[in-house]
Protein backbone atom coordinates (compact mmCIF):
# COMPACT_ATOMS: atom_id res chain seq x y z
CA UNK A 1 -16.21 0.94 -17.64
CA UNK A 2 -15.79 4.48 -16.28
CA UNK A 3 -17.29 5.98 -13.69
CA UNK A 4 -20.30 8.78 -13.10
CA UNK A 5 -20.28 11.85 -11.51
CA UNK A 6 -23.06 10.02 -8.75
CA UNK A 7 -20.85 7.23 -7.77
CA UNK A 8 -17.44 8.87 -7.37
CA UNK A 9 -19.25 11.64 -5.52
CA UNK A 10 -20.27 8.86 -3.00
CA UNK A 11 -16.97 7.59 -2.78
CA UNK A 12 -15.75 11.22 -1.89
CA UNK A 13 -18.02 10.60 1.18
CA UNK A 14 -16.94 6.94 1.89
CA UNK A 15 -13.77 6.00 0.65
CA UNK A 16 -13.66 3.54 2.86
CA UNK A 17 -15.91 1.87 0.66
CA UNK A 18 -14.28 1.80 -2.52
CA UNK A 19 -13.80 -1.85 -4.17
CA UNK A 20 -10.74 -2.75 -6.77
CA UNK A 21 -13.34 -2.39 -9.68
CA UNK A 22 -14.10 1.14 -8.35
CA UNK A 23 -10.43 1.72 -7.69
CA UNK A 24 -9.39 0.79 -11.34
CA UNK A 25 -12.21 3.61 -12.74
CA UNK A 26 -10.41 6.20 -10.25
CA UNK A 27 -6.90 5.23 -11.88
CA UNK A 28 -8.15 6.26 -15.13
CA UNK A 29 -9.84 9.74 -13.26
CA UNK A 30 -6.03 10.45 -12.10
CA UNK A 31 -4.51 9.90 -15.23
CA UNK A 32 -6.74 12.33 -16.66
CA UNK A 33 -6.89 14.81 -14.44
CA UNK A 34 -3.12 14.31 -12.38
CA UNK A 35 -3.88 17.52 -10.65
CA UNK A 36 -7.14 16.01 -9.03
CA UNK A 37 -6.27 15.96 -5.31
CA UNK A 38 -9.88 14.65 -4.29
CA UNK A 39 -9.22 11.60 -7.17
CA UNK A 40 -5.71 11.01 -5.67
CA UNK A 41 -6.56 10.40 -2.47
CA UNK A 42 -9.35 8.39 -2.72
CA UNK A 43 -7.05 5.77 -4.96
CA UNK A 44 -4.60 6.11 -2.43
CA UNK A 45 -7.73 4.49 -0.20
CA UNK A 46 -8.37 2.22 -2.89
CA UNK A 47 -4.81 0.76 -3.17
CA UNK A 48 -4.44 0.59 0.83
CA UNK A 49 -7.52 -1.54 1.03
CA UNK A 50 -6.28 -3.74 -1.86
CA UNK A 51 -2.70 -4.34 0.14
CA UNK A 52 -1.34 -2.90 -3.04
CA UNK A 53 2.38 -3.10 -3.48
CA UNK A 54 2.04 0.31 -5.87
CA UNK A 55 0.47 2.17 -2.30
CA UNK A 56 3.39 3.40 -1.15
CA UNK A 57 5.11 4.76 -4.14
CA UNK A 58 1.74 6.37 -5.38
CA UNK A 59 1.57 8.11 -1.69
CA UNK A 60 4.99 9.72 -2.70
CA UNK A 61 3.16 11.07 -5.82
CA UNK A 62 -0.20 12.20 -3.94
CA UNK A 63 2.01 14.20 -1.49
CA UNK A 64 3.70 15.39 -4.40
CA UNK A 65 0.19 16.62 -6.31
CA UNK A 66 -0.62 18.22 -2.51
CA UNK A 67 -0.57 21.38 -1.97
CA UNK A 68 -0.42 20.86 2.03
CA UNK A 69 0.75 17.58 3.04
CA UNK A 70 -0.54 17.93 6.42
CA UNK A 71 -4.28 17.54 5.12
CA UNK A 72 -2.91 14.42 3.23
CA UNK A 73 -1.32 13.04 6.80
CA UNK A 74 -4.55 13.43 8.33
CA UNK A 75 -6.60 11.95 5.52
CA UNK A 76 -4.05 8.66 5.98
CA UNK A 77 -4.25 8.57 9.26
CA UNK A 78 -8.09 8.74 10.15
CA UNK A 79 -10.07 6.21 11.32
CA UNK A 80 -11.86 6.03 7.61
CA UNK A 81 -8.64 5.65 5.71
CA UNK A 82 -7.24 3.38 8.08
CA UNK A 83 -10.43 1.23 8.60
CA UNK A 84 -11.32 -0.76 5.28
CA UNK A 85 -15.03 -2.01 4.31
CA UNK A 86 -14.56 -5.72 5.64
CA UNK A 87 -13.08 -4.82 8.78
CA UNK A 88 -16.26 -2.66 8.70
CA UNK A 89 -18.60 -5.74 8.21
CA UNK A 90 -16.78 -7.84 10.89
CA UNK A 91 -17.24 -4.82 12.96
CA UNK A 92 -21.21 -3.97 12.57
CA UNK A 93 -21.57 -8.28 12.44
CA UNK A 94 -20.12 -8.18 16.48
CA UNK A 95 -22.45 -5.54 17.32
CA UNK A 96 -25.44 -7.43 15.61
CA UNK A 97 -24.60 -10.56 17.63
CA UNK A 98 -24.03 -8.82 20.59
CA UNK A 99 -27.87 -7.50 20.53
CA UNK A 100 -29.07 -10.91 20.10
CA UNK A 101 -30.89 -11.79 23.29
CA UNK A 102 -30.84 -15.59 23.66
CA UNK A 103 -34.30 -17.01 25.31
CA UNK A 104 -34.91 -20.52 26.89
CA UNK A 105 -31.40 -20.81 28.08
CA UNK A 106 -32.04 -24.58 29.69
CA UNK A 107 -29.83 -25.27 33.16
CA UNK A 108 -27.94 -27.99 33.43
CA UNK A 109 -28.70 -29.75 36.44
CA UNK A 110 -25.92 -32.15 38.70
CA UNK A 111 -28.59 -35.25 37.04
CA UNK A 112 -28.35 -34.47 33.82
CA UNK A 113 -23.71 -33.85 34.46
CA UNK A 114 -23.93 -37.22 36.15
CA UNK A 115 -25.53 -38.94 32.65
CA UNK A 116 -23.34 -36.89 30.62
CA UNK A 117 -20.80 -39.00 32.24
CA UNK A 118 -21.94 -42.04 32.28
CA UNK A 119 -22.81 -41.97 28.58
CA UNK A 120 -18.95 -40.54 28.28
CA UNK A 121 -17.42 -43.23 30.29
CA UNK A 122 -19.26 -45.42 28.60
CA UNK A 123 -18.07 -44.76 24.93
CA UNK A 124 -14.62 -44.65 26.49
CA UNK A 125 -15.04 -48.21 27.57
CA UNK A 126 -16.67 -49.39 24.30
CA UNK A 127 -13.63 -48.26 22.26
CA UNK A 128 -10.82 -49.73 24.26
CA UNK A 129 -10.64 -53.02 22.03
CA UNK A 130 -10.04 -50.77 19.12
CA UNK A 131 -6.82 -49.09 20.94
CA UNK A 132 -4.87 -52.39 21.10
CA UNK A 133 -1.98 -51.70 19.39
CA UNK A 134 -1.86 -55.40 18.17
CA UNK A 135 -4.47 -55.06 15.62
CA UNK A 136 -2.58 -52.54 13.80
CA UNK A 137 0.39 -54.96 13.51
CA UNK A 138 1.93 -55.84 10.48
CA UNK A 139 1.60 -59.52 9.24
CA UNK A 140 5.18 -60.07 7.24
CA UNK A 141 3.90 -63.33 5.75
CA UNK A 142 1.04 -61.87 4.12
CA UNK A 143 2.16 -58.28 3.57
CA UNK A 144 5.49 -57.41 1.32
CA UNK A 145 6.89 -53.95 3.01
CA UNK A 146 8.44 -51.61 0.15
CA UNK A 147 11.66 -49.90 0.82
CA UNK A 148 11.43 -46.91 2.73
CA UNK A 149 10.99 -43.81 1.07
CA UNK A 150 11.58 -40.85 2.32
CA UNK A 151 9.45 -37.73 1.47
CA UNK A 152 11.17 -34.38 1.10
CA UNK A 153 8.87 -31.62 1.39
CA UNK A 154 10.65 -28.36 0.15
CA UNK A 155 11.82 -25.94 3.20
CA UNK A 156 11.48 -23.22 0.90
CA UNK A 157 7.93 -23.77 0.31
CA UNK A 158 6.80 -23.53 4.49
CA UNK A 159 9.71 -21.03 5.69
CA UNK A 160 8.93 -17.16 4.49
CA UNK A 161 11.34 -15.26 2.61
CA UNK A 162 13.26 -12.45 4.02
CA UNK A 163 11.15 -10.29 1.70
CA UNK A 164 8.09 -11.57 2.95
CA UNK A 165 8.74 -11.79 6.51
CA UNK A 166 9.84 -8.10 6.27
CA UNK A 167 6.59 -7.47 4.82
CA UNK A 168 8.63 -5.55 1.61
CA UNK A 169 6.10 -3.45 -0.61
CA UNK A 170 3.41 -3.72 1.67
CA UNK A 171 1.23 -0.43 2.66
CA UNK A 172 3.29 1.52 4.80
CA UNK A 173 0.90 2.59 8.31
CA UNK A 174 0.97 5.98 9.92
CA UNK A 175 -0.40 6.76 13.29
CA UNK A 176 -1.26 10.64 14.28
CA UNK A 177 2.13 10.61 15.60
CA UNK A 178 4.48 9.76 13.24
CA UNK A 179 5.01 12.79 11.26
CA UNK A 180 8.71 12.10 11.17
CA UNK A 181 8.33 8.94 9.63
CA UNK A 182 5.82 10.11 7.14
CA UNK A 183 8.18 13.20 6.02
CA UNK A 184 11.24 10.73 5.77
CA UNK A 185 9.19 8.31 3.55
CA UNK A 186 8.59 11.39 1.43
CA UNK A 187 12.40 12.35 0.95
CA UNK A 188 13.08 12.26 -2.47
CA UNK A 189 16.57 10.38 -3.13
CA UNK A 190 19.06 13.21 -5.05
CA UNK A 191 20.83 11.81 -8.08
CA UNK A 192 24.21 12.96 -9.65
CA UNK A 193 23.67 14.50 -12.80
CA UNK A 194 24.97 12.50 -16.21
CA UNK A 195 27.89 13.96 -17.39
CA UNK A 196 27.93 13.46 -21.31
CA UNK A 197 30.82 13.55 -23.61
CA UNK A 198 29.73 16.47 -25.19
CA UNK A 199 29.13 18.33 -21.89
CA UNK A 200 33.06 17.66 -20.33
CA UNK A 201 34.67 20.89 -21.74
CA UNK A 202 31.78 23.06 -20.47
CA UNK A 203 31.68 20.67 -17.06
CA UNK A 204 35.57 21.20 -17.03
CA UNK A 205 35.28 25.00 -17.05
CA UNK A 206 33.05 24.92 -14.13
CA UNK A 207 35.12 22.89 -12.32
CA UNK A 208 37.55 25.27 -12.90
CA UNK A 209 36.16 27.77 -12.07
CA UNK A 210 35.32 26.51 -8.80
CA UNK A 211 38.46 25.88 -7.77
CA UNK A 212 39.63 29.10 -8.51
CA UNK A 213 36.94 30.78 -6.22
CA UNK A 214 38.03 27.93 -3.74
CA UNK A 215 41.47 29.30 -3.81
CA UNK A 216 40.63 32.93 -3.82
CA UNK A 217 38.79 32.39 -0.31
CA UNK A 218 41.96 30.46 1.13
CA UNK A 219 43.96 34.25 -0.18
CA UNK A 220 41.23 36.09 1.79
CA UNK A 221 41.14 34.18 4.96
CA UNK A 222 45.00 34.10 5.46
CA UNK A 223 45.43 37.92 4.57
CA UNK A 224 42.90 38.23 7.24
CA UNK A 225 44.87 36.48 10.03
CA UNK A 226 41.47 35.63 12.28
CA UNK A 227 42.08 34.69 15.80
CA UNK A 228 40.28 31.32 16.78
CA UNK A 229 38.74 31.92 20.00
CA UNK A 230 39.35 28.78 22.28
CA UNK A 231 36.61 26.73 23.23
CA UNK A 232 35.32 27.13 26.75
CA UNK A 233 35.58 23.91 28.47
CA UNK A 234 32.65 24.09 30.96
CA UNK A 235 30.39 23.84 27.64
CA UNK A 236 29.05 20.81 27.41
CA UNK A 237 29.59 18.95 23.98
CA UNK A 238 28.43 16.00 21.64
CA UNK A 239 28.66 14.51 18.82
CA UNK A 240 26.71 16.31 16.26
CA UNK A 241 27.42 13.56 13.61
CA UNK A 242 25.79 10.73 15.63
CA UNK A 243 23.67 12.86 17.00
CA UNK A 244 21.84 13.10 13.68
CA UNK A 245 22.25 9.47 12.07
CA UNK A 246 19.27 8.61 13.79
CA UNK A 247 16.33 10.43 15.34
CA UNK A 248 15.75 10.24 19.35
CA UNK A 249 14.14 7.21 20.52
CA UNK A 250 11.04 8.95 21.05
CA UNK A 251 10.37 9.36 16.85
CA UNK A 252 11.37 6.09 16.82
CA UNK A 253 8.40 3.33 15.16
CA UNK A 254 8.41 -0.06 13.71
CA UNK A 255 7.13 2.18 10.76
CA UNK A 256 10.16 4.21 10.18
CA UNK A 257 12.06 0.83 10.64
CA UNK A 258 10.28 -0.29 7.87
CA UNK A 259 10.82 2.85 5.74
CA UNK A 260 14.61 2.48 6.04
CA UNK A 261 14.10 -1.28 4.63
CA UNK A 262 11.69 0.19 1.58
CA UNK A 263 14.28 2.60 0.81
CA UNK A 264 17.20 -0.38 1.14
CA UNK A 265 18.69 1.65 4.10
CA UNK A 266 19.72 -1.91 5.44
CA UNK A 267 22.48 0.17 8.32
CA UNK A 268 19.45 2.10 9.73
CA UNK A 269 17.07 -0.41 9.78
CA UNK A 270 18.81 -2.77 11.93
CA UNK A 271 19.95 -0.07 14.33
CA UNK A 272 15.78 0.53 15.07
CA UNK A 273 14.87 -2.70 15.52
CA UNK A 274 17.60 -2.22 18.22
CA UNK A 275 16.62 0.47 19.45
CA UNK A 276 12.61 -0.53 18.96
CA UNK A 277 14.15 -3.92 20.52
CA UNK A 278 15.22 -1.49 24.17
CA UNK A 279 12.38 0.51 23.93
CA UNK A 280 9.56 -2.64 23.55
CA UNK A 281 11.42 -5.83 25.28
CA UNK A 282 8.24 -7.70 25.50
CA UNK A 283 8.94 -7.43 21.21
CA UNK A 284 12.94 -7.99 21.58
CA UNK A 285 12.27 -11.90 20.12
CA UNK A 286 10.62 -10.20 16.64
CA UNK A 287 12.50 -7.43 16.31
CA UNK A 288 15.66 -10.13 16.41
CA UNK A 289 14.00 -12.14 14.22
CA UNK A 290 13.67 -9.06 11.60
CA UNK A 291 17.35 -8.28 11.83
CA UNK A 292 18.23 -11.71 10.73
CA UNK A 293 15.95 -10.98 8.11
CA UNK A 294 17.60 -7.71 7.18
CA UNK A 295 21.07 -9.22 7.62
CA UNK A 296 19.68 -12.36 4.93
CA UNK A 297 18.78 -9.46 2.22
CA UNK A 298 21.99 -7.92 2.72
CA UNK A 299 23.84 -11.05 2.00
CA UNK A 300 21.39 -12.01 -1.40
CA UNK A 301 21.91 -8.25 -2.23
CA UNK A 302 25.95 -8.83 -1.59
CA UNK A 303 25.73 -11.91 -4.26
């Protein structure tokens, strides 16, 4: 069933509300119309408030479709896109109980206590010839007692998989804050070009040809003879390299831990939960708990 002009309009003013039948009619909007932005982003809504393992991947393609990400940022980080309709409901329920006014509120009075207790020590005493453990004895003459058996309840069935307890394909959360993280999750991963057969004499030539310019600015710089200045010692220095492997610890968020597990970055991950791990210590005992996690996937991944 698609959907009218009327009812999408009032999702453009509540996304918040949108349901998965709604979200499935918006789908078909997109596919349509890719160039949509309004469309986009309300099915980005639509997937976060489904828990939708496709959300993060299709906010990749949204930001891709946007012509300035920083309107998408604040769309996924206000209160509307961030809030879905039953956490609504919960929240207008508490403020309609919190108006009731409750009449005829009875005291209890030290009599009516001191009956309360009576009656209570009362049933206590009525059920002690129940609690005799000798009534619940076995009689061997009368009773044949099977071999044990032993029931074997499935560990894998209770204990969460590293997958799951790394919440893996779940919506990824931004806070106002966390443009970093947002702008990393939108890196798109560069891929080597296929060399075919066909293409190895031309791709040979290049290479070639490369080299050759290579050499031609080794000629050049030793014709030149340039003097190397020394370094001045006072300077202070650093490591550039490390320096950049991770941001500071201020850009630092359990969410851009859990991009560098989306994207597999297994290193990266476990160094912030370290560093998350120093910077929350009240949280040290869960972020441990997601490096062995981590360390489990890297070891399934290894097999």
């Amino acid at each position: 069933m698609g959907m009218n002009t009327t009812d999408f309009t009032s999702l453009l003013q509540q996304p918040q509300t949108i349901n998965a039948k709604q979200t499935s009619a918006v789908k078909a909007i997109v596919d349509e119309f890719p160039y949509f932005q309004s469309a986009r982003a309300v099915y980005l809504k639509g997937l976060k408030n489904k828990e939708s393992f496709k959300y993060n991947q299709e906010l990749k393609i949204t930001a891709a479709y946007t012509t300035d990400r920083s309107i998408l940022f604040d769309f996924i980080t206000s209160t509307e896109f961030l809030q879905n309709e039953i956490s609504q409901h919960i929240k207008h329920n508490t403020q309609y109980l919190k108006q009731i006014e409750v009449k005829d509120i009875e005291d209890i009075s030290i009599n009516k206590s001191v009956v309360i207790d009576d009656a209570l020590r009362q049933h206590i005493q009525n059920t002690k010839p129940i609690l005799d453990p000798a009534l619940f004895e076995a009689k061997v003459d009368d009773i044949i007692i099977p071999s044990e058996e032993v029931i074997e309840v499935e560990t894998t069935q209770i204990k969460q998989t590293p997958e799951e307890k790394l919440e893996i394909g779940k919506p990824l959360t931004f806070n106002k804050n966390e443009v970093h993280s947002f702008s990393e999750w939108l890196k798109i991963t560069s891929f080597k070009p296929i060399i075919r057969e066909e293409n190895n004499i031309q791709e040979k030539t290049i290479q070639d040809n490369s080299k050759a310019k290579k050499f031609e600015l080794i000629d050049k710089f030793i014709t030149a003879k340039p003097k190397i200045k020394p370094a001045n010692k006072e300077a202070a220095t650093f490591n550039i390299a490390n320096a950049q492997m991770l941001p500071p610890e201020t850009l630092m968020t359990e969410t851009l831990a859990r991009i560098y597990l989306e994207q597999k970055n297994y290193k990266s991950a476990i160094q912030s939960y370290k560093i998350l791990s120093l910077k929350y210590p009240e949280k040290s005992g869960f972020f441990a708990d997601q490096i062995k996690a981590i360390k489990q996937l890297q070891e399934q991944n290894n097999l």
